[in-house]
N, C-alpha and C. Protein backbone atom coordinates (compact mmCIF):
# COMPACT_ATOMS: atom_id res chain seq x y z
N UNK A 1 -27.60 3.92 19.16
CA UNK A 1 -27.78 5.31 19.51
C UNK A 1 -27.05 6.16 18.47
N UNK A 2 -27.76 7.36 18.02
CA UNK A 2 -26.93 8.15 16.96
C UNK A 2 -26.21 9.24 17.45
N UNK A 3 -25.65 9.88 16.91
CA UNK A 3 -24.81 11.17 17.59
C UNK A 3 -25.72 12.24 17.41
N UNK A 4 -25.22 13.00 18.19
CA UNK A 4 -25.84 14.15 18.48
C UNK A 4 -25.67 15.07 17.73
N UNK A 5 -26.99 15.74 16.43
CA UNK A 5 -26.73 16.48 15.71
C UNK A 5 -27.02 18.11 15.97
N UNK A 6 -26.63 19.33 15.84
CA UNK A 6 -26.64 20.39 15.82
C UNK A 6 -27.25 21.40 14.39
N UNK A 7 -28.39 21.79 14.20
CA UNK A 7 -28.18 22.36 12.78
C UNK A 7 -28.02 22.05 11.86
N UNK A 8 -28.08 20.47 11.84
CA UNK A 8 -27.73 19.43 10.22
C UNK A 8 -26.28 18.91 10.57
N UNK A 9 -25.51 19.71 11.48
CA UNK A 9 -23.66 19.41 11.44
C UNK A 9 -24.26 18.18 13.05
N UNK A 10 -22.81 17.33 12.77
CA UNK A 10 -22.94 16.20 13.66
C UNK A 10 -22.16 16.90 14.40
N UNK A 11 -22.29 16.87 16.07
CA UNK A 11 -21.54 17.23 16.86
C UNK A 11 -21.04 16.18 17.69
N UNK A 12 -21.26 14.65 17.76
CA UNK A 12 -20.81 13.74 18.84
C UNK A 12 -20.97 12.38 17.97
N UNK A 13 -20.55 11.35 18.13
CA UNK A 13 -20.30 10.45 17.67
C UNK A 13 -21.46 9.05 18.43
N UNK A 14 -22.13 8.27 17.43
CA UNK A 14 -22.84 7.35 17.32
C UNK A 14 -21.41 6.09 18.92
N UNK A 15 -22.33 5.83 19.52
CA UNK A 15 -21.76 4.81 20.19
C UNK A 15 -21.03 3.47 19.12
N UNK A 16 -22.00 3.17 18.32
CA UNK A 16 -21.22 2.48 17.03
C UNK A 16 -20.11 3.01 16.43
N UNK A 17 -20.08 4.59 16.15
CA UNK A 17 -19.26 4.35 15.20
C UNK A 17 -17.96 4.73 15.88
N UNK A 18 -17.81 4.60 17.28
CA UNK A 18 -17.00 4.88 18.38
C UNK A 18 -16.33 3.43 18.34
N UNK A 19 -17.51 2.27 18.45
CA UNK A 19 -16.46 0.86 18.42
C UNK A 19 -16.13 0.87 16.68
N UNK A 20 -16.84 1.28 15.93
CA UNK A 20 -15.96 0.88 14.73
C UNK A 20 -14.67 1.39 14.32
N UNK A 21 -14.56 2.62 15.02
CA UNK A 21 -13.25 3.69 14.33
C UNK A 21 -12.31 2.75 15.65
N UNK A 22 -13.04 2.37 16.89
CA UNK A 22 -11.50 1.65 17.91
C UNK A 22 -11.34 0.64 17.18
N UNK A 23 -12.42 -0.08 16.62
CA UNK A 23 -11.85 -1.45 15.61
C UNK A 23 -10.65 -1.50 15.13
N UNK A 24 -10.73 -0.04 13.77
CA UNK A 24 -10.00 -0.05 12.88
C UNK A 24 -8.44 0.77 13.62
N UNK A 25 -8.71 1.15 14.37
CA UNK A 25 -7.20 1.42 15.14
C UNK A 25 -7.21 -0.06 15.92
N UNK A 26 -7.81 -1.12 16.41
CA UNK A 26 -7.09 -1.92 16.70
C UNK A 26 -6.62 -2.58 15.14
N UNK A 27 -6.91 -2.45 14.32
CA UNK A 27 -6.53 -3.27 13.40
C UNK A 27 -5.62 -2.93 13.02
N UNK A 28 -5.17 -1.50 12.84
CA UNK A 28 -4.26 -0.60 12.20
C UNK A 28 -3.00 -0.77 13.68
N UNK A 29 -3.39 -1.12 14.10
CA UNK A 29 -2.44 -1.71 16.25
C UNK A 29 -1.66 -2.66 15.27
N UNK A 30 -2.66 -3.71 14.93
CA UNK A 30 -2.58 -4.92 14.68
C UNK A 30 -1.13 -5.52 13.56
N UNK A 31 -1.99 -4.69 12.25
CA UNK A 31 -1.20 -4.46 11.11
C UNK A 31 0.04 -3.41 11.49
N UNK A 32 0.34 -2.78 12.07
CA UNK A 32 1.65 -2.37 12.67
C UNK A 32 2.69 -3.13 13.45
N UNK A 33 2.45 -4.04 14.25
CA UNK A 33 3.01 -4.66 14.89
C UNK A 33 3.74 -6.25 14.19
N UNK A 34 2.88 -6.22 13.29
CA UNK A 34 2.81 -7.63 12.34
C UNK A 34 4.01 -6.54 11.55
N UNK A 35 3.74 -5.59 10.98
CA UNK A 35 4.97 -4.90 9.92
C UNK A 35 6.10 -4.76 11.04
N UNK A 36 6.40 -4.86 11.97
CA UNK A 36 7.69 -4.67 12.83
C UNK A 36 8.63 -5.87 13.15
N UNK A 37 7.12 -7.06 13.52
CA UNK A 37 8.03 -8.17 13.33
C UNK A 37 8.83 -8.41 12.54
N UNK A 38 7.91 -8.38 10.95
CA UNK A 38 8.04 -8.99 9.86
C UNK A 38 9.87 -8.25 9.52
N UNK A 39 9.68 -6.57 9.74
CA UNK A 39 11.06 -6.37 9.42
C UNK A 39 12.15 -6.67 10.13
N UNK A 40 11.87 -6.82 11.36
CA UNK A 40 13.24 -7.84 12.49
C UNK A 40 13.12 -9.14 11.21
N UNK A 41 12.09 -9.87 11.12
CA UNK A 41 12.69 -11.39 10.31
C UNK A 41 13.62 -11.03 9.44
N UNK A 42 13.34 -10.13 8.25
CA UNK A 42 13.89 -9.80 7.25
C UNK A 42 15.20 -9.40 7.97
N UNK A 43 15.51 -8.59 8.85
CA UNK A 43 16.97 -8.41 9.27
C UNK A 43 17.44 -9.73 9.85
N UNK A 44 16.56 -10.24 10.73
CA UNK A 44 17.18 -11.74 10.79
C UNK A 44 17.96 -12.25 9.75
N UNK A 45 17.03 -12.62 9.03
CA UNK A 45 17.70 -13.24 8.00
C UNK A 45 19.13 -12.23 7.22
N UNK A 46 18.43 -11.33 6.43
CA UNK A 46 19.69 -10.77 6.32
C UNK A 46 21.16 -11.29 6.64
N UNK A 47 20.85 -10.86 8.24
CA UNK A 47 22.05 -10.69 9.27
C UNK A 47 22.78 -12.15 9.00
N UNK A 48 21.53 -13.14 9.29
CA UNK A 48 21.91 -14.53 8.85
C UNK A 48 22.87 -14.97 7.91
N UNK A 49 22.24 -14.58 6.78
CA UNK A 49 22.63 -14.73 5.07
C UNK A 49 24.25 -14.45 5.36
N UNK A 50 24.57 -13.21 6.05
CA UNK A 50 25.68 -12.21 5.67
C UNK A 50 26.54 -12.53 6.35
N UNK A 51 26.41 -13.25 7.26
CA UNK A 51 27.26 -14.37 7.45
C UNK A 51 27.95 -15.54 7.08
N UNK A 52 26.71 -16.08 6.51
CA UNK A 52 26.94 -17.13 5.86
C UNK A 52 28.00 -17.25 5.05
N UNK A 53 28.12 -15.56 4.29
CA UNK A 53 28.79 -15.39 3.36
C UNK A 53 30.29 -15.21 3.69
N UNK A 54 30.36 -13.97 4.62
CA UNK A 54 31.33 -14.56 4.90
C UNK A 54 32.38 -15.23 5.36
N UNK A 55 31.53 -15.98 6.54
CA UNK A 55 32.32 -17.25 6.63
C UNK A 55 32.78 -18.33 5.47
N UNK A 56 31.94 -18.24 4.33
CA UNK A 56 32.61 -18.66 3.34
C UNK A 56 33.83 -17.57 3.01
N UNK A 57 33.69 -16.78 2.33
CA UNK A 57 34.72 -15.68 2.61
C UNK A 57 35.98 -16.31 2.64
N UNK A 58 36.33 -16.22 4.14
CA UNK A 58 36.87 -15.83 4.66
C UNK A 58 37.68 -17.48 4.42
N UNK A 59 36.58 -18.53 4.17
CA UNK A 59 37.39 -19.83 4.15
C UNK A 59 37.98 -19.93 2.71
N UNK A 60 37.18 -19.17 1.97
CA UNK A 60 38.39 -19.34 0.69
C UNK A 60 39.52 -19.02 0.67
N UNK A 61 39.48 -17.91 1.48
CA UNK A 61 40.78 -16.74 1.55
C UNK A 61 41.74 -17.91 1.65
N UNK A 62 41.78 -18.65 3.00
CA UNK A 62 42.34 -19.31 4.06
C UNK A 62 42.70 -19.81 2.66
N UNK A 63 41.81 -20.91 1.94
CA UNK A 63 42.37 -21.91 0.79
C UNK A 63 43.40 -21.77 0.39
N UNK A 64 43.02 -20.27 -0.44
CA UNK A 64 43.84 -19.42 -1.21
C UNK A 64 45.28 -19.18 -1.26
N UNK A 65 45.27 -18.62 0.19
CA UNK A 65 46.85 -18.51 0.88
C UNK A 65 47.12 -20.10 1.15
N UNK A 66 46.62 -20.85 1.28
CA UNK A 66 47.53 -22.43 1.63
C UNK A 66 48.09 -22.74 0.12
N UNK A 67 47.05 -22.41 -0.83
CA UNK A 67 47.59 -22.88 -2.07
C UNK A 67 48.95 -22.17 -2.53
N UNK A 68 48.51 -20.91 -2.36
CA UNK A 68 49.71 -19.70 -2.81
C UNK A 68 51.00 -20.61 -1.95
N UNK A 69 50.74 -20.52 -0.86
CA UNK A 69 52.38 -20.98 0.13
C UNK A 69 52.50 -22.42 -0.68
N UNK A 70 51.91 -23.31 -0.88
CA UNK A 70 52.34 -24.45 -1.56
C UNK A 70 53.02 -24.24 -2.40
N UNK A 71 51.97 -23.68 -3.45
CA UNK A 71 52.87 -23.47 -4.95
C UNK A 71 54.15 -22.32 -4.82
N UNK A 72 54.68 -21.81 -4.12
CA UNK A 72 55.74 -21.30 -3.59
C UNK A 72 56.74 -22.23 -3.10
N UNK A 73 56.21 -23.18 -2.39
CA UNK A 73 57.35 -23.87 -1.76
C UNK A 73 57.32 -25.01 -3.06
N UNK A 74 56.59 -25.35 -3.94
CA UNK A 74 56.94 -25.64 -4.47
C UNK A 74 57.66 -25.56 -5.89
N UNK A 75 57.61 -23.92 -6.56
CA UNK A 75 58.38 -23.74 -6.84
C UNK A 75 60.09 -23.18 -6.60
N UNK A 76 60.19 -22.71 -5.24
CA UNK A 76 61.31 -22.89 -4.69
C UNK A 76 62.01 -24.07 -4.45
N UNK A 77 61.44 -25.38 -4.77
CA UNK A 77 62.71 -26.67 -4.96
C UNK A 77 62.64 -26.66 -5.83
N UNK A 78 61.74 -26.11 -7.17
CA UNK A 78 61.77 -26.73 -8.22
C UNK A 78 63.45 -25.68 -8.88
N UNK A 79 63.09 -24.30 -8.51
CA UNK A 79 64.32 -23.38 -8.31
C UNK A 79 65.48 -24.14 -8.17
N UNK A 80 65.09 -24.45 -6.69
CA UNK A 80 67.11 -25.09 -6.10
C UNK A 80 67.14 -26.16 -6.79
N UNK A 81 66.71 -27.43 -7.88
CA UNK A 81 67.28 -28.76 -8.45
C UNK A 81 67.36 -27.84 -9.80
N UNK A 82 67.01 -26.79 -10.14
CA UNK A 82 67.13 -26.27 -11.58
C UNK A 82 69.17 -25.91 -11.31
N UNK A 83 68.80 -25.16 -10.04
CA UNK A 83 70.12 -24.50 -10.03
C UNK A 83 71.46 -25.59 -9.46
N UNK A 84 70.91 -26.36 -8.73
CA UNK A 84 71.78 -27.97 -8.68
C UNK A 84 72.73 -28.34 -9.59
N UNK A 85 71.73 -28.37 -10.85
CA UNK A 85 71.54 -29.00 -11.91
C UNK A 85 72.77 -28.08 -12.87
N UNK A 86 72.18 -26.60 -12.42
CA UNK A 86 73.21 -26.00 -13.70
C UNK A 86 74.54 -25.47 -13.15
N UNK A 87 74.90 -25.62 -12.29
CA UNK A 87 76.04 -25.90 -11.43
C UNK A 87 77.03 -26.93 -12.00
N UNK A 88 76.35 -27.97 -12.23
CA UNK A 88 77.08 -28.97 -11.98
C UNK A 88 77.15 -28.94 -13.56
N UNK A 89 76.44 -28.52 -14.18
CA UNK A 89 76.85 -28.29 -16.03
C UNK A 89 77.47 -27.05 -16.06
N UNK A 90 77.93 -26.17 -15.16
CA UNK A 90 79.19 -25.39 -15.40
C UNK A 90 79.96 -25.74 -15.14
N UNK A 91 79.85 -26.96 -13.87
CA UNK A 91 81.08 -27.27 -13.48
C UNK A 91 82.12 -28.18 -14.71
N UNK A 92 81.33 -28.49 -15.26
CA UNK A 92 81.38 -29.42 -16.67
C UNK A 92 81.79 -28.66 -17.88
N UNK A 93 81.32 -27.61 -18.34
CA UNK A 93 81.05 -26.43 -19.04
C UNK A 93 80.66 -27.04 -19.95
N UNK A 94 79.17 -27.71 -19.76
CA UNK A 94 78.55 -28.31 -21.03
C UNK A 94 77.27 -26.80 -20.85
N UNK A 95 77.77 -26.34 -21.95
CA UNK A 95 76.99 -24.74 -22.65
C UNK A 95 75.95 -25.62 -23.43
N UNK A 96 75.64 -26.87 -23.93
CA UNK A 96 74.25 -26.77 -24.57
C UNK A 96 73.30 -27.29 -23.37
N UNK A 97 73.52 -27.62 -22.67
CA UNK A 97 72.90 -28.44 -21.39
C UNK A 97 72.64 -27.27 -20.61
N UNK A 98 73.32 -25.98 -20.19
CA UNK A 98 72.91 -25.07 -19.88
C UNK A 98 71.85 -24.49 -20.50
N UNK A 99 72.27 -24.52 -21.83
CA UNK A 99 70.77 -23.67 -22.56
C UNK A 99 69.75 -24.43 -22.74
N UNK A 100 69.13 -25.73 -22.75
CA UNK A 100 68.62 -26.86 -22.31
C UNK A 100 67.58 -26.58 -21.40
N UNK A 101 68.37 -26.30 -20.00
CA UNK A 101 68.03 -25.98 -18.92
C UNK A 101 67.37 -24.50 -18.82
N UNK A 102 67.73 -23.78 -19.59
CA UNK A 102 67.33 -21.93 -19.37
C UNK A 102 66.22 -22.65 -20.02
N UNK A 103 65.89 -22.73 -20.94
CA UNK A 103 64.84 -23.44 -22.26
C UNK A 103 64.10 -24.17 -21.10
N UNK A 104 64.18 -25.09 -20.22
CA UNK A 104 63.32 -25.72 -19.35
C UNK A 104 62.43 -24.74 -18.85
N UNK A 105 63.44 -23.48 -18.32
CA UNK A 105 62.93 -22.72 -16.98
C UNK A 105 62.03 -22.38 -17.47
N UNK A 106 62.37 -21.72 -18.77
CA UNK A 106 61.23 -20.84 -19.51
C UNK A 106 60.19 -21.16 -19.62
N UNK A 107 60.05 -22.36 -20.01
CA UNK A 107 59.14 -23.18 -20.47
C UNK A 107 57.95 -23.18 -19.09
N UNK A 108 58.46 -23.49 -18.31
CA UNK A 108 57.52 -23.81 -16.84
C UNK A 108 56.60 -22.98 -16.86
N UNK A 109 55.94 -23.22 -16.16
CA UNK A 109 54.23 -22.24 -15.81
C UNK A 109 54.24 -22.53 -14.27
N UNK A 110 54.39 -21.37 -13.57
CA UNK A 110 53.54 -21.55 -12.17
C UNK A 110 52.58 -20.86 -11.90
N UNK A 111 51.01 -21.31 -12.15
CA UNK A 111 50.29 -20.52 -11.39
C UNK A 111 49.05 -21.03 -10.84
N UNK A 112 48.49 -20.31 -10.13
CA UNK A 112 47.32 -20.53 -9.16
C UNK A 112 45.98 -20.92 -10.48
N UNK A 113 45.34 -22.54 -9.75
CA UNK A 113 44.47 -22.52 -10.42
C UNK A 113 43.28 -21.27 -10.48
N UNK A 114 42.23 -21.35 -11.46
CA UNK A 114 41.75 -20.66 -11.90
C UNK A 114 40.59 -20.74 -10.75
N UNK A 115 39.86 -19.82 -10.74
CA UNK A 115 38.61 -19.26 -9.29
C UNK A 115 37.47 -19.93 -9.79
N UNK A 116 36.49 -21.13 -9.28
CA UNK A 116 35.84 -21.24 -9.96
C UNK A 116 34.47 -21.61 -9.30
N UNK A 117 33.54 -20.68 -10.30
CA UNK A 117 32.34 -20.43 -9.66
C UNK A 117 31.21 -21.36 -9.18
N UNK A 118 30.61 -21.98 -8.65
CA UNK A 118 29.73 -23.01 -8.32
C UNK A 118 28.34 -22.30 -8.24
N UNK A 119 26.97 -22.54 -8.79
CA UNK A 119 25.96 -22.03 -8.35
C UNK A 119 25.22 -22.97 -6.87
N UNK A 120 24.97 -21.69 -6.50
CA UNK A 120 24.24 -22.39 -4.96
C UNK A 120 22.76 -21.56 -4.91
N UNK A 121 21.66 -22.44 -5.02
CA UNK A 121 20.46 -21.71 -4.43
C UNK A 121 20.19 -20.83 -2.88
N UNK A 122 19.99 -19.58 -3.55
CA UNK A 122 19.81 -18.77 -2.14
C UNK A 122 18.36 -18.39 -2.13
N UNK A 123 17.75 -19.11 -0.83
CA UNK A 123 16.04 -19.00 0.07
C UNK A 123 15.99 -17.34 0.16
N UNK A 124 15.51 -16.44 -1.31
CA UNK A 124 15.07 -14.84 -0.62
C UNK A 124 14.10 -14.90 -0.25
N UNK A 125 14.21 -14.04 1.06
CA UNK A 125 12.62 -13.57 1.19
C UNK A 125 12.17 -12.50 0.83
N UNK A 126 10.56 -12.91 0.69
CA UNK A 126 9.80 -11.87 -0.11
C UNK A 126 8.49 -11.14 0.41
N UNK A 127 8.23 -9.70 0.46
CA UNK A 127 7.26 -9.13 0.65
C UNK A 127 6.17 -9.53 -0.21
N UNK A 128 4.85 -9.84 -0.09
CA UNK A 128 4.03 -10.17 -1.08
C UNK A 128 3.40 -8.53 -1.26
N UNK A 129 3.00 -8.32 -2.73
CA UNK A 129 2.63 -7.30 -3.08
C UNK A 129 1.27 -6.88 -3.21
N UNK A 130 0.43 -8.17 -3.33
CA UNK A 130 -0.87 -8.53 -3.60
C UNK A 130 -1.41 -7.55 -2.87
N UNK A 131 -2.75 -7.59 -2.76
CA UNK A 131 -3.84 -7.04 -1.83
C UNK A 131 -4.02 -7.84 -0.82
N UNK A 132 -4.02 -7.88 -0.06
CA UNK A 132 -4.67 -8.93 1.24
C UNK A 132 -6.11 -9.00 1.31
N UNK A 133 -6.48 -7.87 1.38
CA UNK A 133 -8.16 -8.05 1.61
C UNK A 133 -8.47 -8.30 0.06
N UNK A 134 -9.63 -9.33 -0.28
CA UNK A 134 -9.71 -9.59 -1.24
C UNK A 134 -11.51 -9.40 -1.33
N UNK A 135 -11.53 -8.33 -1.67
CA UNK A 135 -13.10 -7.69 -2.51
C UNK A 135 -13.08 -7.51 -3.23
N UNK A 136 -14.17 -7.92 -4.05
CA UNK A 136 -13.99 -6.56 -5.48
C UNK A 136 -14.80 -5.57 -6.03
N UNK A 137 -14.93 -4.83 -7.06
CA UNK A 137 -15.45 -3.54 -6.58
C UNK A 137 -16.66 -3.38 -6.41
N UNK A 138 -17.64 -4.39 -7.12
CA UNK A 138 -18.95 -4.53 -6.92
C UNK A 138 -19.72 -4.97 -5.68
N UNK A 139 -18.72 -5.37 -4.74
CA UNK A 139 -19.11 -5.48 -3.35
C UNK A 139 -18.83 -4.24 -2.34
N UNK A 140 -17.99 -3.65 -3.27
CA UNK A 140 -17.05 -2.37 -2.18
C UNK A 140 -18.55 -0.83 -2.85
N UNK A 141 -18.92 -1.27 -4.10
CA UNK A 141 -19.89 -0.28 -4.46
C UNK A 141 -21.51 -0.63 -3.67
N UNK A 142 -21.91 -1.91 -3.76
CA UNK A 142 -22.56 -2.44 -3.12
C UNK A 142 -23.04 -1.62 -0.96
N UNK A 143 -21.52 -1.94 -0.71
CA UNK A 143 -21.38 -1.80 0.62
C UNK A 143 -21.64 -0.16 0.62
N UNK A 144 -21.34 0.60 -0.01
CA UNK A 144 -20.79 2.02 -0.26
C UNK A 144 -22.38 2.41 -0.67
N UNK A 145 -23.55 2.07 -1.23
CA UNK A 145 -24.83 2.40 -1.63
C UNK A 145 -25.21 2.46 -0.01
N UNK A 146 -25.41 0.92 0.20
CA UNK A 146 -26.08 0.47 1.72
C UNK A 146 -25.66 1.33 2.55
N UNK A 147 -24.18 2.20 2.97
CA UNK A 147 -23.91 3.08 3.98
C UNK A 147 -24.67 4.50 3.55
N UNK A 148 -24.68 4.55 2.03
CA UNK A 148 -25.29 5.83 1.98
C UNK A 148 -26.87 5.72 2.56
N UNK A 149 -27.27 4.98 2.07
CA UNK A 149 -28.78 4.46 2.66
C UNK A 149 -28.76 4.60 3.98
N UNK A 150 -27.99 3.80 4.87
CA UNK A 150 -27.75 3.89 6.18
C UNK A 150 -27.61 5.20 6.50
N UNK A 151 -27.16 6.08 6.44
CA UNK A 151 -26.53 7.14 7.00
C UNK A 151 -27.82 8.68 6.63
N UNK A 152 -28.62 7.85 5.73
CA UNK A 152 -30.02 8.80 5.70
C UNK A 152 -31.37 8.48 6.47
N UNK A 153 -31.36 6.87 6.53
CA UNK A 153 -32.13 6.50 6.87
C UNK A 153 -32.00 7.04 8.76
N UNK A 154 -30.99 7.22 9.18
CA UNK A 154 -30.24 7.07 10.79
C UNK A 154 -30.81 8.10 11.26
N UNK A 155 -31.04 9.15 10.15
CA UNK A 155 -31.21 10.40 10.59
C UNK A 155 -32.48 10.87 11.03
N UNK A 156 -33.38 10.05 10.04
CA UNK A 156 -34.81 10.24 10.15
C UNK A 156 -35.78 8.98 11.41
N UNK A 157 -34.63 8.15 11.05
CA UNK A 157 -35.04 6.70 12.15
C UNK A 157 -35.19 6.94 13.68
N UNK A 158 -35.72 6.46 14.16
CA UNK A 158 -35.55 6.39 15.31
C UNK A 158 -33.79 5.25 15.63
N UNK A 159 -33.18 5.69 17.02
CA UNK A 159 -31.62 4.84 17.29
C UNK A 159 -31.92 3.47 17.06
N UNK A 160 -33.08 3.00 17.42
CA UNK A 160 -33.22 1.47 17.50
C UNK A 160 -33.14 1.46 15.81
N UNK A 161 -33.89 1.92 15.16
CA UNK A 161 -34.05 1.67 13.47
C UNK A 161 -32.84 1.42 12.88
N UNK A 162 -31.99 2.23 13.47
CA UNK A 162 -30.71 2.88 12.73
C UNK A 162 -30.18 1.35 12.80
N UNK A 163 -29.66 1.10 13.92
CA UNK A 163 -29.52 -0.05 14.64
C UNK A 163 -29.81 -1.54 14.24
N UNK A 164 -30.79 -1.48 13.67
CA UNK A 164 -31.54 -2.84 12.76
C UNK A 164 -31.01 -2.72 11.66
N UNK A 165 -30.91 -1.71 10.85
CA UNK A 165 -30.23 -1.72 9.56
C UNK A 165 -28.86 -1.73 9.13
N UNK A 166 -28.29 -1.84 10.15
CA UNK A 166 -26.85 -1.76 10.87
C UNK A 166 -26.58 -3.50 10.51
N UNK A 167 -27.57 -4.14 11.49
CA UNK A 167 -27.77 -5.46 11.22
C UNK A 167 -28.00 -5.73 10.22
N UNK A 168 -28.53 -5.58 9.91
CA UNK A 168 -29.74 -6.45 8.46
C UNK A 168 -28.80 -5.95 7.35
N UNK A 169 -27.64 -5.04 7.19
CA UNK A 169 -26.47 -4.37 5.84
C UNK A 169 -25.49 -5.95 6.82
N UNK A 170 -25.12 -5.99 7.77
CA UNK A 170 -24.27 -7.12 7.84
C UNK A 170 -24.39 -8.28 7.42
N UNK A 171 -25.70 -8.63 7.49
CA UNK A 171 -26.70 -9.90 7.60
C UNK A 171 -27.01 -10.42 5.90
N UNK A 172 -27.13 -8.85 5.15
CA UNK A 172 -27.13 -8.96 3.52
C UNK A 172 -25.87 -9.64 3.16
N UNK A 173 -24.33 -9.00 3.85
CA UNK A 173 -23.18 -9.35 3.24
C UNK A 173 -22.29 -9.80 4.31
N UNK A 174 -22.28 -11.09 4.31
CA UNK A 174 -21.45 -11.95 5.98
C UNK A 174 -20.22 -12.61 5.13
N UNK A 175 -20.31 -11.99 3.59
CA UNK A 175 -19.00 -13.06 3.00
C UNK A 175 -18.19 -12.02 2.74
N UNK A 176 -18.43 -10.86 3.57
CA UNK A 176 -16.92 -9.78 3.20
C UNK A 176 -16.81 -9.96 4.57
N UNK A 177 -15.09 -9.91 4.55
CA UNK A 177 -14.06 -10.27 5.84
C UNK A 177 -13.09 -9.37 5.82
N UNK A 178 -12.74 -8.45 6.75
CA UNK A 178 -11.45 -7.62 6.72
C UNK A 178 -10.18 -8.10 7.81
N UNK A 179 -10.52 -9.68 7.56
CA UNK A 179 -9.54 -10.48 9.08
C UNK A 179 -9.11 -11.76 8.05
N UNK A 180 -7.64 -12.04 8.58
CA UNK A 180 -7.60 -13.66 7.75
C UNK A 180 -7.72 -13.66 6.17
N UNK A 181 -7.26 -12.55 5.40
CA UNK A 181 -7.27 -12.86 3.98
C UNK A 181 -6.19 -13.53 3.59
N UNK A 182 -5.93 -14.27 2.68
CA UNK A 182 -4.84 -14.75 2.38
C UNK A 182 -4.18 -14.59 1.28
N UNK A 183 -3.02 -14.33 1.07
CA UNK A 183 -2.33 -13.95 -0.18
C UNK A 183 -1.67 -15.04 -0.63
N UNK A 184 -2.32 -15.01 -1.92
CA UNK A 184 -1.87 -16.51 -2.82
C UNK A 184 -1.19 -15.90 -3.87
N UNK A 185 0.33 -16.68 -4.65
CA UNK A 185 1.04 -16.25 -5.57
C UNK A 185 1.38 -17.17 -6.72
């Protein structure tokens, strides 16, 4: 059935093209709801990831400070047998054994090993950028002739006519799909 025209201007809408425009709002339903999930995953993950991290974090820290208090306590005995030591060479007043000993201190190095980096593979996820629907333009010009055709022929046709050619433009092209495309990378 065609819509109801006025004066050449359309005033009401083809019963068809009533299910085609609810189509494409269910599809546009469709493709909305799929983009809402998709960005909860992405915060999923995220949220996931950012954890991950720093619970590592937070376990180096921990390392960090065990090492620091070690190498503290262990240079604090290394301190008290230095000072043991030069005690008992004052008590003596052996002055080259003292300077010996200053010459030791100096000499020492205490410090925290060096930070060191490890690579670890991190799983990003990714928006694909592609096209999903996959036509190309000679089918989209193709389709775009046949509606103009259609949409003259509708006028002069009787509803049933309109209707057959409706069919017979699907029936020409059953290998274009606007459902299930798949994006390959």
């Amino acid at each position: 059935m065609s819509g109801l025209t006025l004066f050449g201007l359309k005033i009401s809408k083809s019963q068809t093209e009533r299910e085609i425009q609810n189509l494409f709002q269910h599809y546009e339903k469709t493709l909305s709801d799929q983009k809402l999930k998709m960005c909860d995953d992405i915060t999923e993950w995220g949220d996931a990831l950012t954890r991950i991290i720093d619970t590592h974090v937070n376990k180096q820290k921990d390392l960090l400070e065990q090492e620091y208090t070690n190498q503290i306590s262990y240079m604090n005995q290394t301190c008290q047998r230095f000072v043991e030591e030069l005690r008992v060479h004052e008590q003596l007043n052996k002055t080259e054994q003292m300077n010996q000993l200053l010459n030791k201190c100096q000499a020492l190095k205490f410090e925290l090993d060096a930070l060191e980096y490890k690579v670890k593979r991190i799983r990003l996820i990714k928006v694909p950028t592609k096209q999903r629907m996959e036509m190309n333009q000679d089918e989209f010009d193709i389709i775009e002739t046949e509606n103009n055709k259609l949409n003259i022929n509708s006028t002069v046709k009787s509803n049933n006519e309109a209707e057959d050619n409706m069919d017979a433009h699907f029936k020409l092209y059953p290998s274009l799909s606007f459902t299930n495309a798949k994006n390959t990378e």
